[in-house]
C-alpha atoms as a PDB file:
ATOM      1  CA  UNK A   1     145.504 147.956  60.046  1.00  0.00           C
ATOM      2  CA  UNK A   2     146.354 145.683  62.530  1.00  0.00           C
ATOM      3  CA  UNK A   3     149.169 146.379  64.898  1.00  0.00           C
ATOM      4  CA  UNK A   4     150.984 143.470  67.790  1.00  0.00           C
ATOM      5  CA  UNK A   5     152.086 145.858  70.659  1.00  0.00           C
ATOM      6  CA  UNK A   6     155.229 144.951  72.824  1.00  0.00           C
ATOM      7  CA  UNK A   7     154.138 144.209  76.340  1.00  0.00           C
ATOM      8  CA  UNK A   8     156.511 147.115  77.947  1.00  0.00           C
ATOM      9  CA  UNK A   9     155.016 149.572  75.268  1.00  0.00           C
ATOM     10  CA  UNK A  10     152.238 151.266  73.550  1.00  0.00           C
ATOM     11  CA  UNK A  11     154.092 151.651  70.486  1.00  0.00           C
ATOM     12  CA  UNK A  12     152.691 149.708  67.787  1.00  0.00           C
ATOM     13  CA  UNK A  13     155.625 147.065  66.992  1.00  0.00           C
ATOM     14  CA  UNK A  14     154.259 144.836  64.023  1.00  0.00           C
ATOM     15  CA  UNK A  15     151.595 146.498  61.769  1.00  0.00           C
ATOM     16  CA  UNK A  16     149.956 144.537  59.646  1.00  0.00           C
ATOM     17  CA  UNK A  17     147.905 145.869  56.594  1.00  0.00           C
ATOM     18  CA  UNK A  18     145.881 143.838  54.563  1.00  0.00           C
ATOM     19  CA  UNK A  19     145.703 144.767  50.924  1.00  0.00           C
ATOM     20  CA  UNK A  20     142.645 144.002  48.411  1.00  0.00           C
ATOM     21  CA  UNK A  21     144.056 140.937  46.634  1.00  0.00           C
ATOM     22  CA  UNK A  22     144.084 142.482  43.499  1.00  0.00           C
ATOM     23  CA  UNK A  23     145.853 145.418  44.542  1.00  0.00           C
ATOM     24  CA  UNK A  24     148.808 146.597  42.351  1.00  0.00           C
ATOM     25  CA  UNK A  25     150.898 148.554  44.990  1.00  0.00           C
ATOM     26  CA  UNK A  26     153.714 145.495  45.313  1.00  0.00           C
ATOM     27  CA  UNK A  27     154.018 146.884  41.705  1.00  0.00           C
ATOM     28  CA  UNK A  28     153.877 143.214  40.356  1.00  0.00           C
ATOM     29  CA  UNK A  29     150.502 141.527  40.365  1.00  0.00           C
ATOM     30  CA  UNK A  30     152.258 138.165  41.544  1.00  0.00           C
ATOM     31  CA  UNK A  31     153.888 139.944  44.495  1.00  0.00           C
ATOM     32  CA  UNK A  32     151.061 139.743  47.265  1.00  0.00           C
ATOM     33  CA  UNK A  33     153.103 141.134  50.123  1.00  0.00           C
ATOM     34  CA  UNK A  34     155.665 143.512  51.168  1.00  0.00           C
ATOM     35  CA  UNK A  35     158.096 143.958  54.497  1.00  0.00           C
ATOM     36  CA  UNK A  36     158.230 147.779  55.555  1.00  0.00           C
ATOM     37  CA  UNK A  37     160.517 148.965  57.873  1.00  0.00           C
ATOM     38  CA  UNK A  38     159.843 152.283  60.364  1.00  0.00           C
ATOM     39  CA  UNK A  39     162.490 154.630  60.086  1.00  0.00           C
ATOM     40  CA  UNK A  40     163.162 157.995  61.995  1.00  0.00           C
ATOM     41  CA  UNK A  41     164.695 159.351  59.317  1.00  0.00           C
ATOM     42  CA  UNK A  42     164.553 158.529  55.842  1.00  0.00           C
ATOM     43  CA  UNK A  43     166.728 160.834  53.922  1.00  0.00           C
ATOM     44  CA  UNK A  44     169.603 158.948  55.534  1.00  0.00           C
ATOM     45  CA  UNK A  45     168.372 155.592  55.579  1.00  0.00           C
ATOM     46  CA  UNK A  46     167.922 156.395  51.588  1.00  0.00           C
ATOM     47  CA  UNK A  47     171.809 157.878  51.731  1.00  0.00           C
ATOM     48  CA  UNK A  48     173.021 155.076  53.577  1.00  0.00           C
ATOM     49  CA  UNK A  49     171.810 152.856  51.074  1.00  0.00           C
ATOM     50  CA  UNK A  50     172.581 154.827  47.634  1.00  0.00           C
ATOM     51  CA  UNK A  51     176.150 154.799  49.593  1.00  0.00           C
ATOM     52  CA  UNK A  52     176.271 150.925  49.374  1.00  0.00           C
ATOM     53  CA  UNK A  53     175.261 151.047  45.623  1.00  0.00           C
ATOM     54  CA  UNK A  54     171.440 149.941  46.548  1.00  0.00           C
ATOM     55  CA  UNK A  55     168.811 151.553  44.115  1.00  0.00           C
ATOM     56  CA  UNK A  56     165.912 153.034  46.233  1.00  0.00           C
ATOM     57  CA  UNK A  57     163.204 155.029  44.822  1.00  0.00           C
ATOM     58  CA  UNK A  58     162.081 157.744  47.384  1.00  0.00           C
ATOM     59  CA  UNK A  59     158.354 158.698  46.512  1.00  0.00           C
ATOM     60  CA  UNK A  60     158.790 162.369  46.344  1.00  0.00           C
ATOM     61  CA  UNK A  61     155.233 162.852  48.207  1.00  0.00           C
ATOM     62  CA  UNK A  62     154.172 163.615  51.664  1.00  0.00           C
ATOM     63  CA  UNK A  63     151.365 161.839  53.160  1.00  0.00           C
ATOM     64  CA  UNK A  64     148.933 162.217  55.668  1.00  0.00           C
ATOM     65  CA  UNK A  65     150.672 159.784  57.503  1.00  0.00           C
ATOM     66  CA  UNK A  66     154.256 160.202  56.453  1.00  0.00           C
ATOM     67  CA  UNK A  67     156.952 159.451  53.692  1.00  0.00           C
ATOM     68  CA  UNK A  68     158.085 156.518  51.890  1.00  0.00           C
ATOM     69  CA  UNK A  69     160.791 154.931  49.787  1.00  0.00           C
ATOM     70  CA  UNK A  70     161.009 152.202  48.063  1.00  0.00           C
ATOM     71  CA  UNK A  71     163.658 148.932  46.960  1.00  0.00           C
ATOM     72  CA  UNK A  72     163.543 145.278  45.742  1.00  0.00           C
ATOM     73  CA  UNK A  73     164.976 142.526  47.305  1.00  0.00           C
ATOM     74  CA  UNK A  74     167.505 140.229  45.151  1.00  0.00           C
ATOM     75  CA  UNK A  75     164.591 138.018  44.047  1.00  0.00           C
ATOM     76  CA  UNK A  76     162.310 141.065  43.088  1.00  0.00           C
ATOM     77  CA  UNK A  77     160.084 141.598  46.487  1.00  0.00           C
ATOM     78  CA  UNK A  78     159.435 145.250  47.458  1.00  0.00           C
ATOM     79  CA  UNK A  79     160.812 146.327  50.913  1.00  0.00           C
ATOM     80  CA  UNK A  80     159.593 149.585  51.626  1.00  0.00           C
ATOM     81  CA  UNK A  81     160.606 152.114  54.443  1.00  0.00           C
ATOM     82  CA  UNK A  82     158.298 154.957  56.218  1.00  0.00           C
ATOM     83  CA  UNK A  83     159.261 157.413  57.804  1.00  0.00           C
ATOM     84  CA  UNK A  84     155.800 158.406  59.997  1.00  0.00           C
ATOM     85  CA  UNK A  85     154.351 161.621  60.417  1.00  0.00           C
ATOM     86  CA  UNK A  86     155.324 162.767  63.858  1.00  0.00           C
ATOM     87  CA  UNK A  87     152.043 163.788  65.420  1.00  0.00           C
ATOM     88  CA  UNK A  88     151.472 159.677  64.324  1.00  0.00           C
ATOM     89  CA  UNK A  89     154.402 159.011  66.810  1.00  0.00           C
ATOM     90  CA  UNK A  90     152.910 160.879  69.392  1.00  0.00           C
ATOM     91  CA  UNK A  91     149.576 160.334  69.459  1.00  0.00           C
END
């Protein structure tokens, strides 16, 4: 991964992750990218949405590095949102 840091901060502000290009995790094999948006807390981003009549999938796993959930954009792209693993926020 790849990650543009803000100049006031060691945060990482714009990762950047590179994906095999015959990966199938856009879940279309013509979709060769993806936006995902850090959240602190994804349970209510997912409400929020679900409250404005937006189907999201939330992945009902926990990662090493956090959770996840998942929606498509009018024309079918995947936006997906994270919600990191603290000690990741930390560290």
């Amino acid at each position: 991964m790849i990650t543009a840091q803000h100049h006031e901060s060691s945060t990482p502000e714009l990762p950047f992750a590179p994906f095999p290009s015959d990966t199938d995790y856009f879940g279309n094999p013509s979709q060769a990218w993806m936006i995902n948006f850090r959240v602190a807390n994804l349970d209510r981003m997912v409400a929020q949405l679900r409250a404005k009549g937006i189907e999201v999938t939330l992945d009902p796993e926990i990662y090493p590095n956090g959770r996840f959930a998942r929606l498509s954009d009018p024309e079918g792209n995947p936006i997906e949102f994270w919600e990191a693993t603290r000690w990741l926020l930390v560290g």
